[in-house]
C-alpha atoms as a PDB file:
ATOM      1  CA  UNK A   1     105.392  75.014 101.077  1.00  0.00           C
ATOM      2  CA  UNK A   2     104.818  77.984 103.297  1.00  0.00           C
ATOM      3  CA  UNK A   3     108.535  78.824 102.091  1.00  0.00           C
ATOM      4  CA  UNK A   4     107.776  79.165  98.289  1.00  0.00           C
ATOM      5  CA  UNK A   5     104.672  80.572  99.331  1.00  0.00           C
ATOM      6  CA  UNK A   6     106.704  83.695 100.778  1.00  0.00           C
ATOM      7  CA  UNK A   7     109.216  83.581  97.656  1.00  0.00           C
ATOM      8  CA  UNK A   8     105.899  83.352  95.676  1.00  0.00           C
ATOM      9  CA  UNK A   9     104.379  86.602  97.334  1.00  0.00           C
ATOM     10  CA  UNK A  10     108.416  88.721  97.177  1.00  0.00           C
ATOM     11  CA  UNK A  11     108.208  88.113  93.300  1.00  0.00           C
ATOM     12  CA  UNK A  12     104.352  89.170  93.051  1.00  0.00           C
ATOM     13  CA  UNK A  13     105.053  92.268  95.261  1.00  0.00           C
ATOM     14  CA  UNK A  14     108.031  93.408  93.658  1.00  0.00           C
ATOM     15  CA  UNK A  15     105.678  92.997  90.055  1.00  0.00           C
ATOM     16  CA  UNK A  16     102.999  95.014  92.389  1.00  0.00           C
ATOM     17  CA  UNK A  17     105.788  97.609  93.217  1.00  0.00           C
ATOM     18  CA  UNK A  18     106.778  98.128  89.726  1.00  0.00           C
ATOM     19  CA  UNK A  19     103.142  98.997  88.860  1.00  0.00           C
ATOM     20  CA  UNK A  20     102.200 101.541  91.044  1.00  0.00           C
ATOM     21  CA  UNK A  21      99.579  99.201  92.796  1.00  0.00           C
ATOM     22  CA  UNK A  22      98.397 100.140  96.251  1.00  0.00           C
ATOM     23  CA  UNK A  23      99.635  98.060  99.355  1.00  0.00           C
ATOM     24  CA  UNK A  24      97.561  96.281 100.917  1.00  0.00           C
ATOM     25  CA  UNK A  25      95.026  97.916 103.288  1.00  0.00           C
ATOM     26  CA  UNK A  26      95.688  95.015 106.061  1.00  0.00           C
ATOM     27  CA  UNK A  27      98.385  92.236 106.613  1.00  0.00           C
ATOM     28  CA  UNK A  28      97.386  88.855 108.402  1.00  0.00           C
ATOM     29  CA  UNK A  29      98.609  88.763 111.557  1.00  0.00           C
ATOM     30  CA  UNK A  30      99.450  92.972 111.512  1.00  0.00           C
ATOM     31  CA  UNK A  31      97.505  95.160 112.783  1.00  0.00           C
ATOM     32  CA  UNK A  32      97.074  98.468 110.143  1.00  0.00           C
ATOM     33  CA  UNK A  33      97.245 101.852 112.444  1.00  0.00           C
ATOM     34  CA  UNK A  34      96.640 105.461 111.920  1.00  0.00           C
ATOM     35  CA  UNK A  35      99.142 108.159 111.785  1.00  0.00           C
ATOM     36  CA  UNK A  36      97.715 108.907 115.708  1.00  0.00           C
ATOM     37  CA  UNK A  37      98.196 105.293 116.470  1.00  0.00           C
ATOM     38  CA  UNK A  38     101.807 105.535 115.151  1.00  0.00           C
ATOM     39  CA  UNK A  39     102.529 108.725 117.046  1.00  0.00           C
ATOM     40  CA  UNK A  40     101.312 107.477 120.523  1.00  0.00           C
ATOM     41  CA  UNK A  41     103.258 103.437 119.845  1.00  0.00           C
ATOM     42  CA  UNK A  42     106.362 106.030 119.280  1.00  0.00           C
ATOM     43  CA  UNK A  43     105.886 108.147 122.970  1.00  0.00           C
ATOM     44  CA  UNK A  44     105.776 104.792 124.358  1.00  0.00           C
ATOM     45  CA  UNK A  45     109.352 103.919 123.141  1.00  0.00           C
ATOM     46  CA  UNK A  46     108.293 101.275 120.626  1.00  0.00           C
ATOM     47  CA  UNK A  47     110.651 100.316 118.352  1.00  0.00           C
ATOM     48  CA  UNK A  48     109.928 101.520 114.363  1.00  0.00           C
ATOM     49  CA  UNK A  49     111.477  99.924 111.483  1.00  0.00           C
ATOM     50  CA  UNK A  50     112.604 101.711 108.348  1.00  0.00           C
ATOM     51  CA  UNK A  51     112.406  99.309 105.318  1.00  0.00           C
ATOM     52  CA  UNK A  52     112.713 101.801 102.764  1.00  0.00           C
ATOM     53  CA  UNK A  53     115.738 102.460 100.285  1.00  0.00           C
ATOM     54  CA  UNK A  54     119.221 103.940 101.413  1.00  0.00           C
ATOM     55  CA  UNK A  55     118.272 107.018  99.189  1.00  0.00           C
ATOM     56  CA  UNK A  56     114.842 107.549 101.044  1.00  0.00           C
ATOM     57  CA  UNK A  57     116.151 106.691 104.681  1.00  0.00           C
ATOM     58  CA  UNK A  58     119.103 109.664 103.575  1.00  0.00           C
ATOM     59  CA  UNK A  59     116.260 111.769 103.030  1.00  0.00           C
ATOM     60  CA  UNK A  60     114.506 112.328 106.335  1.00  0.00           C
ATOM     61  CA  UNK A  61     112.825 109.367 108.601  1.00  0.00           C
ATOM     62  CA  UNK A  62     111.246 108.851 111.769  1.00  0.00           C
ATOM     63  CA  UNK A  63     113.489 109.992 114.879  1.00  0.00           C
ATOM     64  CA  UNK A  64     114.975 106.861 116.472  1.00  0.00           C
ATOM     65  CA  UNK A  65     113.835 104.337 113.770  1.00  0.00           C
ATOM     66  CA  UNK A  66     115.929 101.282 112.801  1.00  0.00           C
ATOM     67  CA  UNK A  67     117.166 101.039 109.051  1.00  0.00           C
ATOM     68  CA  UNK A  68     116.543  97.583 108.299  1.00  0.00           C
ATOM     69  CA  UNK A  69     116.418  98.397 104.029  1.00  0.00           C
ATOM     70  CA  UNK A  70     114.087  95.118 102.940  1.00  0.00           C
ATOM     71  CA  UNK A  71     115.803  93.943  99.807  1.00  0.00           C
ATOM     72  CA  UNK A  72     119.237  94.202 101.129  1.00  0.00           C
ATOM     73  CA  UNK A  73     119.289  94.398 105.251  1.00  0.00           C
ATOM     74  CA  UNK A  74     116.109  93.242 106.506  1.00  0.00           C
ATOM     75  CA  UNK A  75     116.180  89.527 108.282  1.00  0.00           C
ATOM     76  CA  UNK A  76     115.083  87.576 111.553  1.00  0.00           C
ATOM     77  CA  UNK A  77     118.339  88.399 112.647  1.00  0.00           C
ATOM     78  CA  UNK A  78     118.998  91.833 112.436  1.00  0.00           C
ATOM     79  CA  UNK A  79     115.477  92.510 113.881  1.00  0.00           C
ATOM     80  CA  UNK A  80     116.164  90.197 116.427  1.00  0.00           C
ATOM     81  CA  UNK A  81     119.015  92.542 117.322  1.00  0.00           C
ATOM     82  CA  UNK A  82     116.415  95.254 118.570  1.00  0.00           C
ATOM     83  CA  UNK A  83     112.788  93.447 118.988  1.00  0.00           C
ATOM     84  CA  UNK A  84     111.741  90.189 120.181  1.00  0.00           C
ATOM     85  CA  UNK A  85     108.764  88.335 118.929  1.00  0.00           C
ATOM     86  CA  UNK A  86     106.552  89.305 121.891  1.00  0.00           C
ATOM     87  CA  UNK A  87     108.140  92.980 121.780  1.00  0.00           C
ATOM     88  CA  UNK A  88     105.813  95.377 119.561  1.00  0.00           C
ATOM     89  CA  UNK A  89     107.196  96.500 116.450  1.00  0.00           C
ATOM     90  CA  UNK A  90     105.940  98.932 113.925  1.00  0.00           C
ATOM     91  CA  UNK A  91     106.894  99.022 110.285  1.00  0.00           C
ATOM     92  CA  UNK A  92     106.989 101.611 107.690  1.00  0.00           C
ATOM     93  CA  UNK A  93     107.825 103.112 104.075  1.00  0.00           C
ATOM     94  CA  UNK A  94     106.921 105.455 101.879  1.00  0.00           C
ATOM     95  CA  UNK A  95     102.905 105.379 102.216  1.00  0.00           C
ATOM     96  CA  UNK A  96     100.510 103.559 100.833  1.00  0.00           C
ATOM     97  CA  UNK A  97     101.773 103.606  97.196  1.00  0.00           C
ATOM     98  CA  UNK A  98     104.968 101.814  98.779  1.00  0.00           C
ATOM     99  CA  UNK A  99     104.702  97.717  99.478  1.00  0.00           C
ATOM    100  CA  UNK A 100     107.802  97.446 101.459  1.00  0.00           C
ATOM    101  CA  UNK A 101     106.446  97.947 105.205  1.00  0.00           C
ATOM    102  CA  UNK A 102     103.406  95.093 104.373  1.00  0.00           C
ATOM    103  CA  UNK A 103     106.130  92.735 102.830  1.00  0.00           C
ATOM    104  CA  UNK A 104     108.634  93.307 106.364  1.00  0.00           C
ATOM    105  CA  UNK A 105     104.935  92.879 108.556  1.00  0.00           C
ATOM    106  CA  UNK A 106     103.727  89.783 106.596  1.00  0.00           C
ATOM    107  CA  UNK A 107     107.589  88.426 107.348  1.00  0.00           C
ATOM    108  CA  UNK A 108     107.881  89.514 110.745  1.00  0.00           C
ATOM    109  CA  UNK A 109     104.373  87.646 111.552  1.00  0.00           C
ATOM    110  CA  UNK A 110     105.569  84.450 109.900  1.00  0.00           C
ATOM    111  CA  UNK A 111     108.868  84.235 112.196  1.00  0.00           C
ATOM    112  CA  UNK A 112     106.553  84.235 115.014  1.00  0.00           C
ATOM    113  CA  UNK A 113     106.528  88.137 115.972  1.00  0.00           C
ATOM    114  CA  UNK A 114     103.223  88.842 117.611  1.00  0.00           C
ATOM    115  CA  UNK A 115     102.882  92.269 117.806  1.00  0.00           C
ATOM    116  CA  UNK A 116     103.590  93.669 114.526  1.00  0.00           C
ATOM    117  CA  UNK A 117     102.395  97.099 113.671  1.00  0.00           C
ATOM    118  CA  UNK A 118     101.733  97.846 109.878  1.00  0.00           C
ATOM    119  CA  UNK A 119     101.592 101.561 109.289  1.00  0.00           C
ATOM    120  CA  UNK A 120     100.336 102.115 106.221  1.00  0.00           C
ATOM    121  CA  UNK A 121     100.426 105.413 105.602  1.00  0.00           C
ATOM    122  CA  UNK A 122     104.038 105.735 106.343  1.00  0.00           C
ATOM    123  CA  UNK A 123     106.928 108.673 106.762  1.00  0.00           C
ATOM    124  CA  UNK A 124     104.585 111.323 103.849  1.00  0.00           C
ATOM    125  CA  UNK A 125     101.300 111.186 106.689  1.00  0.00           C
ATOM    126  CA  UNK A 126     104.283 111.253 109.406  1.00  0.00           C
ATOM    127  CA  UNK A 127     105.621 114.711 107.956  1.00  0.00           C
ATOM    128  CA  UNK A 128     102.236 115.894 106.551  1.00  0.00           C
ATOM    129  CA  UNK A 129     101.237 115.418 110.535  1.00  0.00           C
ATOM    130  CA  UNK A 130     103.956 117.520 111.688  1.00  0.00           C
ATOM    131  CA  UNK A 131     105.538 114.741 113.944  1.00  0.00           C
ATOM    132  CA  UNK A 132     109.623 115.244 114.384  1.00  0.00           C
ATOM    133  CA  UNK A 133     111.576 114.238 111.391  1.00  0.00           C
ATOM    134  CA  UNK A 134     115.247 113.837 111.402  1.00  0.00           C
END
């Protein structure tokens, strides 16, 4: 059940996505941080993941950040490869008109991770903030 009900929730995002709907302001299990928040988990070394598109990730991200792109990369394994499920992790796209880092948090929590980091606001609040691109 809990398996359809993730299938369930991919379809209903992607319908979200193609409407312009807002993400979600939290995700069970996630917590939601600020730009600030997101600034001071990245001085501490903690791993951020990229789920955006190829095209966006080409464009300018987050120094150090993992490209795990979530229709086509993104999977228990390949996070696995950098985070743990008690390691913190922070995920992020394209703000808050952009569902793709709330879909990778709600998956990450439901394989067990425990610190999962959902930053809303994403890579635009990022470069609005002046924090380093690359």
């Amino acid at each position: 059940m809990k398996k359809f009900a993730w299938v369930l929730s991919m379809v209903l995002w992607g319908v979200a996505a193609a409407s312009d709907q807002e993400s979600p302001l939290t995700v069970g299990g996630a917590v939601t941080i600020t730009t600030e928040k997101a600034k001071e988990l990245f001085d501490q070394g903690v791993p951020f993941v990229d789920v955006r598109t190829d095209k966006d990730w080409d464009a300018g991200r987050i120094p150090g950040a993992e490209h795990l792109e979530l229709k086509s990369s993104f999977s228990q394994a390949a996070l696995g490869a950098f985070a743990g499920p008690t390691d913190p992790v922070v995920f992020y796209c394209n703000g808050s008109k952009c569902l793709r880092s709330a879909e990778a948090a709600e998956q990450a929590v439901s394989w067990g991770y425990g610190q999962v980091y959902y930053y809303r606001d994403g890579f635009p609040a990022w470069q609005a903030a002046g924090y380093p691109i690359e």
